[in-house]
N, C-alpha and C. Protein backbone atom coordinates (compact mmCIF):
# COMPACT_ATOMS: atom_id res chain seq x y z
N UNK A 1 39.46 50.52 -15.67
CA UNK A 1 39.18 50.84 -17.05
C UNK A 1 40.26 50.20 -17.92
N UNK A 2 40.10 49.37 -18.94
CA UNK A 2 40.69 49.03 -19.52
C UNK A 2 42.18 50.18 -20.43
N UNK A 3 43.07 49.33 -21.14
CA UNK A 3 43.96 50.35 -21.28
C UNK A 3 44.66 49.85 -22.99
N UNK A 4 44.62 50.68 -23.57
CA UNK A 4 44.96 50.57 -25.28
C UNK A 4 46.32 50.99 -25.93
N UNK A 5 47.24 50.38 -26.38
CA UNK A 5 48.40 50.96 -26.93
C UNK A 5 47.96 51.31 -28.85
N UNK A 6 48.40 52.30 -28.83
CA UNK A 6 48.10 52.89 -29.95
C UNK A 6 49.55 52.87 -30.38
N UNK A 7 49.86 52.07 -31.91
CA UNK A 7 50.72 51.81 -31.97
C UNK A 7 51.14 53.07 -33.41
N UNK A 8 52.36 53.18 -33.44
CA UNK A 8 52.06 54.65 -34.53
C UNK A 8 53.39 53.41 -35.66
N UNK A 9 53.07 53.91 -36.62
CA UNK A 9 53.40 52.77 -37.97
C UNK A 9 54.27 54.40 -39.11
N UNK A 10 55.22 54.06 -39.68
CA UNK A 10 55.92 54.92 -40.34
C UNK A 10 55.84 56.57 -39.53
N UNK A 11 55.60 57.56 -40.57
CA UNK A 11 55.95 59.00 -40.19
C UNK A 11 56.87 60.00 -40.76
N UNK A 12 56.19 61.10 -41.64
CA UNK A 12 56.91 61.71 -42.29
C UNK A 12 57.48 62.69 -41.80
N UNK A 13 58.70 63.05 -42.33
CA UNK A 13 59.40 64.24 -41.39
C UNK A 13 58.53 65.01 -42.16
N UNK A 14 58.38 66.77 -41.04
CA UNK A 14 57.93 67.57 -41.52
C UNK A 14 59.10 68.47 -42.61
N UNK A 15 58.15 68.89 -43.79
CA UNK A 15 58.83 69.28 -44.34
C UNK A 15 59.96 70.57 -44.07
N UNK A 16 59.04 71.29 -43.03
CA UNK A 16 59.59 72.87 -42.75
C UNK A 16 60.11 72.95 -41.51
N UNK A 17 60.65 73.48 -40.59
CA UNK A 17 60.53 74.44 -38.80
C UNK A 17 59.60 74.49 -38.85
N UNK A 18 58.76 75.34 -39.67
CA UNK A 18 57.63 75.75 -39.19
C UNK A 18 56.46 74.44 -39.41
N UNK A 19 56.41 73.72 -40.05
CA UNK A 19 55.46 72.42 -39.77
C UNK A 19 55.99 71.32 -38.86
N UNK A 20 57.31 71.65 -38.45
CA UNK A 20 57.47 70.59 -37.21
C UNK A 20 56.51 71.61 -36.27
N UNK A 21 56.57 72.50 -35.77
CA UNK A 21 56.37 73.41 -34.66
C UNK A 21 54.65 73.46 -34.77
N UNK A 22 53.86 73.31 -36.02
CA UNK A 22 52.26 73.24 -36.15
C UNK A 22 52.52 71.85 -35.66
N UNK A 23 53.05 70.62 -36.11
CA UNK A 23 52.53 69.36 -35.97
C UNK A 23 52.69 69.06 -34.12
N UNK A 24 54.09 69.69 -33.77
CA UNK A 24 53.77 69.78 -32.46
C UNK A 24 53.12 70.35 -31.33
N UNK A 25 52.59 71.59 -31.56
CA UNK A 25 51.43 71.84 -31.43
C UNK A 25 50.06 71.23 -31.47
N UNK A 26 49.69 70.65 -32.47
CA UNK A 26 48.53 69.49 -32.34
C UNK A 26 48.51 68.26 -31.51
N UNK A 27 49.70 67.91 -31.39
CA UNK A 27 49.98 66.39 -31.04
C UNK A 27 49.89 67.00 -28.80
N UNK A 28 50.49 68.08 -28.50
CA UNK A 28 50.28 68.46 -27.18
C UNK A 28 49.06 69.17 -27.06
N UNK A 29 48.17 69.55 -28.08
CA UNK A 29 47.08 70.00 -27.38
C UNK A 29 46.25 68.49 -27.78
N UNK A 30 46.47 67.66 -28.52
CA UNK A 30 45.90 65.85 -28.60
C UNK A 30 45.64 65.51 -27.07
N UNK A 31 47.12 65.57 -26.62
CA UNK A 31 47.48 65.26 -25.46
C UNK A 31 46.77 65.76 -24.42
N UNK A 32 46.73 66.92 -23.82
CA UNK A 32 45.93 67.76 -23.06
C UNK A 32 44.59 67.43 -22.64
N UNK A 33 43.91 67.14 -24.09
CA UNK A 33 42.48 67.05 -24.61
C UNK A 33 42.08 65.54 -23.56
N UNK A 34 42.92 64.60 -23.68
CA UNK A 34 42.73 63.36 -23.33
C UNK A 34 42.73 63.15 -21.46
N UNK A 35 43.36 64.10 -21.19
CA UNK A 35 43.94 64.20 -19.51
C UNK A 35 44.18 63.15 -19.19
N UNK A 36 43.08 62.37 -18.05
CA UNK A 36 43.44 61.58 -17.33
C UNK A 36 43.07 60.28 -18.16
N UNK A 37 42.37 60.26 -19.48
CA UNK A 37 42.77 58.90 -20.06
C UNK A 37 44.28 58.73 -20.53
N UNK A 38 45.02 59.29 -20.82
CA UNK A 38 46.23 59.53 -21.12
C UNK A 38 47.50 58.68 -20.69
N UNK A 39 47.59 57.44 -20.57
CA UNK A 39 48.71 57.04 -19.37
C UNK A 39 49.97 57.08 -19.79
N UNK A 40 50.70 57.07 -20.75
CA UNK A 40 51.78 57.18 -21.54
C UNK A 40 51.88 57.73 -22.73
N UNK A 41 52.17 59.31 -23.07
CA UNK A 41 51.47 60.04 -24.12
C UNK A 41 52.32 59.37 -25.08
N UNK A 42 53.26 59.12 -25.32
CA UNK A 42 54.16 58.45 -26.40
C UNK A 42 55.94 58.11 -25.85
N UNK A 43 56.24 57.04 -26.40
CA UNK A 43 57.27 56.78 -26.93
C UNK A 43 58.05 56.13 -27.72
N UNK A 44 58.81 56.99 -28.00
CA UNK A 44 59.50 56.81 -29.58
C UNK A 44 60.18 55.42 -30.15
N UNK A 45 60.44 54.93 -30.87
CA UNK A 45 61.32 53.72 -30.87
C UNK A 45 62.20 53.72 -32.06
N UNK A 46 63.06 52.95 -32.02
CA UNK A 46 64.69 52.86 -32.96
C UNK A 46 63.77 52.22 -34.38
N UNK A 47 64.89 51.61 -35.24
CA UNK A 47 64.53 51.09 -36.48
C UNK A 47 63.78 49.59 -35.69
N UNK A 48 62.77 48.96 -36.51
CA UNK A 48 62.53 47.57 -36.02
C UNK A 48 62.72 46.71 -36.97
N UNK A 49 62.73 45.48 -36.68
CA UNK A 49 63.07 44.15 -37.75
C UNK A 49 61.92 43.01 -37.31
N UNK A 50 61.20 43.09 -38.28
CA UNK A 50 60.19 41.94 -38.40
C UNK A 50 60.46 40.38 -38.56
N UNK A 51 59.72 39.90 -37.74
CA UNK A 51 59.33 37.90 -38.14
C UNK A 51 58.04 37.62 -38.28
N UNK A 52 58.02 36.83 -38.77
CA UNK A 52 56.97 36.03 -39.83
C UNK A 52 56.33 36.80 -40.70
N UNK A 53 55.21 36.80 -40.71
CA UNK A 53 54.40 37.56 -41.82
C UNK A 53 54.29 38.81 -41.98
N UNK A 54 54.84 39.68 -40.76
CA UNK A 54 54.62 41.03 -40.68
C UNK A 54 55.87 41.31 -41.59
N UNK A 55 56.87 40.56 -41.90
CA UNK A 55 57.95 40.58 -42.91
C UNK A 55 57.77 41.22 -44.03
N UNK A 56 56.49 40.48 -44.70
CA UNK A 56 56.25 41.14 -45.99
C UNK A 56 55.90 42.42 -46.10
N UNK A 57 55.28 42.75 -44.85
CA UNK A 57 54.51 44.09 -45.44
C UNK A 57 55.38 45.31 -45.25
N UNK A 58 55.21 46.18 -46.39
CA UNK A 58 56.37 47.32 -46.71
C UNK A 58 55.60 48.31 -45.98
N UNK A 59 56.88 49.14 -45.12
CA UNK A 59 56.28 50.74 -44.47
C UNK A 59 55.39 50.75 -43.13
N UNK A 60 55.28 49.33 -42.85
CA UNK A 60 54.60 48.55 -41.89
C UNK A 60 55.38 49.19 -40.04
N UNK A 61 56.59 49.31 -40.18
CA UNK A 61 58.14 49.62 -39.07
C UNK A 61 57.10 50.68 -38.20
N UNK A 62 57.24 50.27 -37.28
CA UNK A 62 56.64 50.50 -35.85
C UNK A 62 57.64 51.10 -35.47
N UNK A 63 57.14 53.22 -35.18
CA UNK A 63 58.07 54.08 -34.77
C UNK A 63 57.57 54.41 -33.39
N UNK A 64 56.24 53.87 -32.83
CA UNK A 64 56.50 54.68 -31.20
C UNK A 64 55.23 54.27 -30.84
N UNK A 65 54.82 54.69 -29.72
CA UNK A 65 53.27 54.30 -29.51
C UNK A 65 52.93 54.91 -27.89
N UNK A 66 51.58 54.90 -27.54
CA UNK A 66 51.41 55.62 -26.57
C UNK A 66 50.34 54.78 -25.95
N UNK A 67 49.99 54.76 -24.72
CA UNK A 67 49.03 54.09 -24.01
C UNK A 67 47.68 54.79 -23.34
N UNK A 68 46.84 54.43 -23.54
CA UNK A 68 45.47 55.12 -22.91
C UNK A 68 44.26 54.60 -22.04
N UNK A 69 43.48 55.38 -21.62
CA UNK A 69 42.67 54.25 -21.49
C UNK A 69 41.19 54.93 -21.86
N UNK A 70 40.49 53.69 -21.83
CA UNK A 70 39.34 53.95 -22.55
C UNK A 70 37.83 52.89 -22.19
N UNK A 71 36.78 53.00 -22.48
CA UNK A 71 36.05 51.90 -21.78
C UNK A 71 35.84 50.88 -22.42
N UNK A 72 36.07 51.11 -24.05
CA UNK A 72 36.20 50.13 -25.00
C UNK A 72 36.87 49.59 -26.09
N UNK A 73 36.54 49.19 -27.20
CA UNK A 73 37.31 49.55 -28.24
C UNK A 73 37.04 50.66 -29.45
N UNK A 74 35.76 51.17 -29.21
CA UNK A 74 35.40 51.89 -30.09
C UNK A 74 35.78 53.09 -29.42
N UNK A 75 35.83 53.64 -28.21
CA UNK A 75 36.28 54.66 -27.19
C UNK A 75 37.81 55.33 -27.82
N UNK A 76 38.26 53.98 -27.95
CA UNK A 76 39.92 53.96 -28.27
C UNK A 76 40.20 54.33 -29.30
N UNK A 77 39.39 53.68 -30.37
CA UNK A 77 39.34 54.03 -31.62
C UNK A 77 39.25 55.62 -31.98
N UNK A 78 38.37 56.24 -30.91
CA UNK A 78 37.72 57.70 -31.28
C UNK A 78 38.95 58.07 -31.03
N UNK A 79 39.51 58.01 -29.62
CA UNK A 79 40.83 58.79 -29.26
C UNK A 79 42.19 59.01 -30.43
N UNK A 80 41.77 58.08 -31.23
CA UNK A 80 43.18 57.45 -32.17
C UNK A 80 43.12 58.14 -33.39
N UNK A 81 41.62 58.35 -33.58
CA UNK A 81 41.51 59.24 -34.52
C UNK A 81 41.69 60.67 -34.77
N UNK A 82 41.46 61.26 -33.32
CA UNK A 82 41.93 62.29 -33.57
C UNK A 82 43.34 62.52 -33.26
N UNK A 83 44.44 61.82 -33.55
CA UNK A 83 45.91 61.77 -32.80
C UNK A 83 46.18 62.70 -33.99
N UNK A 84 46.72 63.44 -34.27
CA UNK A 84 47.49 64.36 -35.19
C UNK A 84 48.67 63.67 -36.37
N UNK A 85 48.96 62.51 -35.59
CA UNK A 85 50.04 61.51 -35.99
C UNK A 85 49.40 60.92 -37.25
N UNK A 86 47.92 60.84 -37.11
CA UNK A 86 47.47 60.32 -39.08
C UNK A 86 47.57 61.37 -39.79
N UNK A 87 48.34 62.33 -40.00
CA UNK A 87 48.61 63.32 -40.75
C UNK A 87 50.11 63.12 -41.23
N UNK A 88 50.64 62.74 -40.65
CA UNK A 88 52.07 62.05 -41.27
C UNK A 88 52.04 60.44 -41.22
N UNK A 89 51.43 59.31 -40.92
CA UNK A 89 51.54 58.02 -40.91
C UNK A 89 50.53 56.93 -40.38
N UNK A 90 50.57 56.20 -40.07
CA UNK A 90 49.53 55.09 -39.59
C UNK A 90 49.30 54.67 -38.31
N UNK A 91 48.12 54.67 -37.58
CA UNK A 91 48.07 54.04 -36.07
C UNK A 91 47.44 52.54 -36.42
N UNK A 92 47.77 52.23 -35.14
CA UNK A 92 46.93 50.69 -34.71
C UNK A 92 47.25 50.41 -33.28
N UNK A 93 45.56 49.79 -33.20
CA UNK A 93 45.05 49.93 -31.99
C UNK A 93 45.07 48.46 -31.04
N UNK A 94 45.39 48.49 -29.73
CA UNK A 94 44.76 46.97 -29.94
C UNK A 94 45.15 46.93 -28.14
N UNK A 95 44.01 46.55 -27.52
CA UNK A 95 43.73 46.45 -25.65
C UNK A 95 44.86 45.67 -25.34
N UNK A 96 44.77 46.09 -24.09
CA UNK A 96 46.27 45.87 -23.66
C UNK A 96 45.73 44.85 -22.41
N UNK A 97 46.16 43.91 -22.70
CA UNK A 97 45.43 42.46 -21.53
C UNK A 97 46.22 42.09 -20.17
N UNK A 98 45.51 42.38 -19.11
CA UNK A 98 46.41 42.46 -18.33
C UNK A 98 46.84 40.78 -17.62
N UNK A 99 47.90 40.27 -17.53
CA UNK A 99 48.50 38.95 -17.16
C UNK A 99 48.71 38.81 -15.49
């Protein structure tokens, strides 16, 4: 089965304790929901620094991403949508080709 990195783009801190603790809550029952498509539920990443064209674009900084799998691209897409993570910031999707 093919396999998709869902790439997560900015991310707002929660404002409260108590909305870190709802948002994490969603994001592990996300997780759960997915089981064995699931292959790498997330990880996090430092500040990034862009080349070439991805330069221009503001708010664009790639904070973490997670891997799945799925049978297509629209499969992937569904999964991505319901990530909890578009409630504070941006995903992007894109098959992961194996070499």
């Amino acid at each position: 089965m093919p396999e998709f990195i869902i790439a997560y783009h900015g991310g707002a801190k929660p404002k409260t304790p108590e909305d870190g603790v709802a948002h994490r809550q969603k994001w592990q029952s996300w997780m759960m929901d997915l089981g064995d498509a699931m292959v790498n539920p997330g990880t996090p990443l430092g500040p990034s620094e862009f080349l070439g064209d991805l330069a221009a674009q503001e708010g664009a900084n790639l904070t973490g991403f997670s891997v799945v799998k799925a049978d297509d691209m629209e499969a992937a897409l569904k999964i991505a949508r319901a990530c909890p993570f578009l409630d504070i910031g941006s995903l992007e999707v894109a098959e992961i080709f194996k070499m």
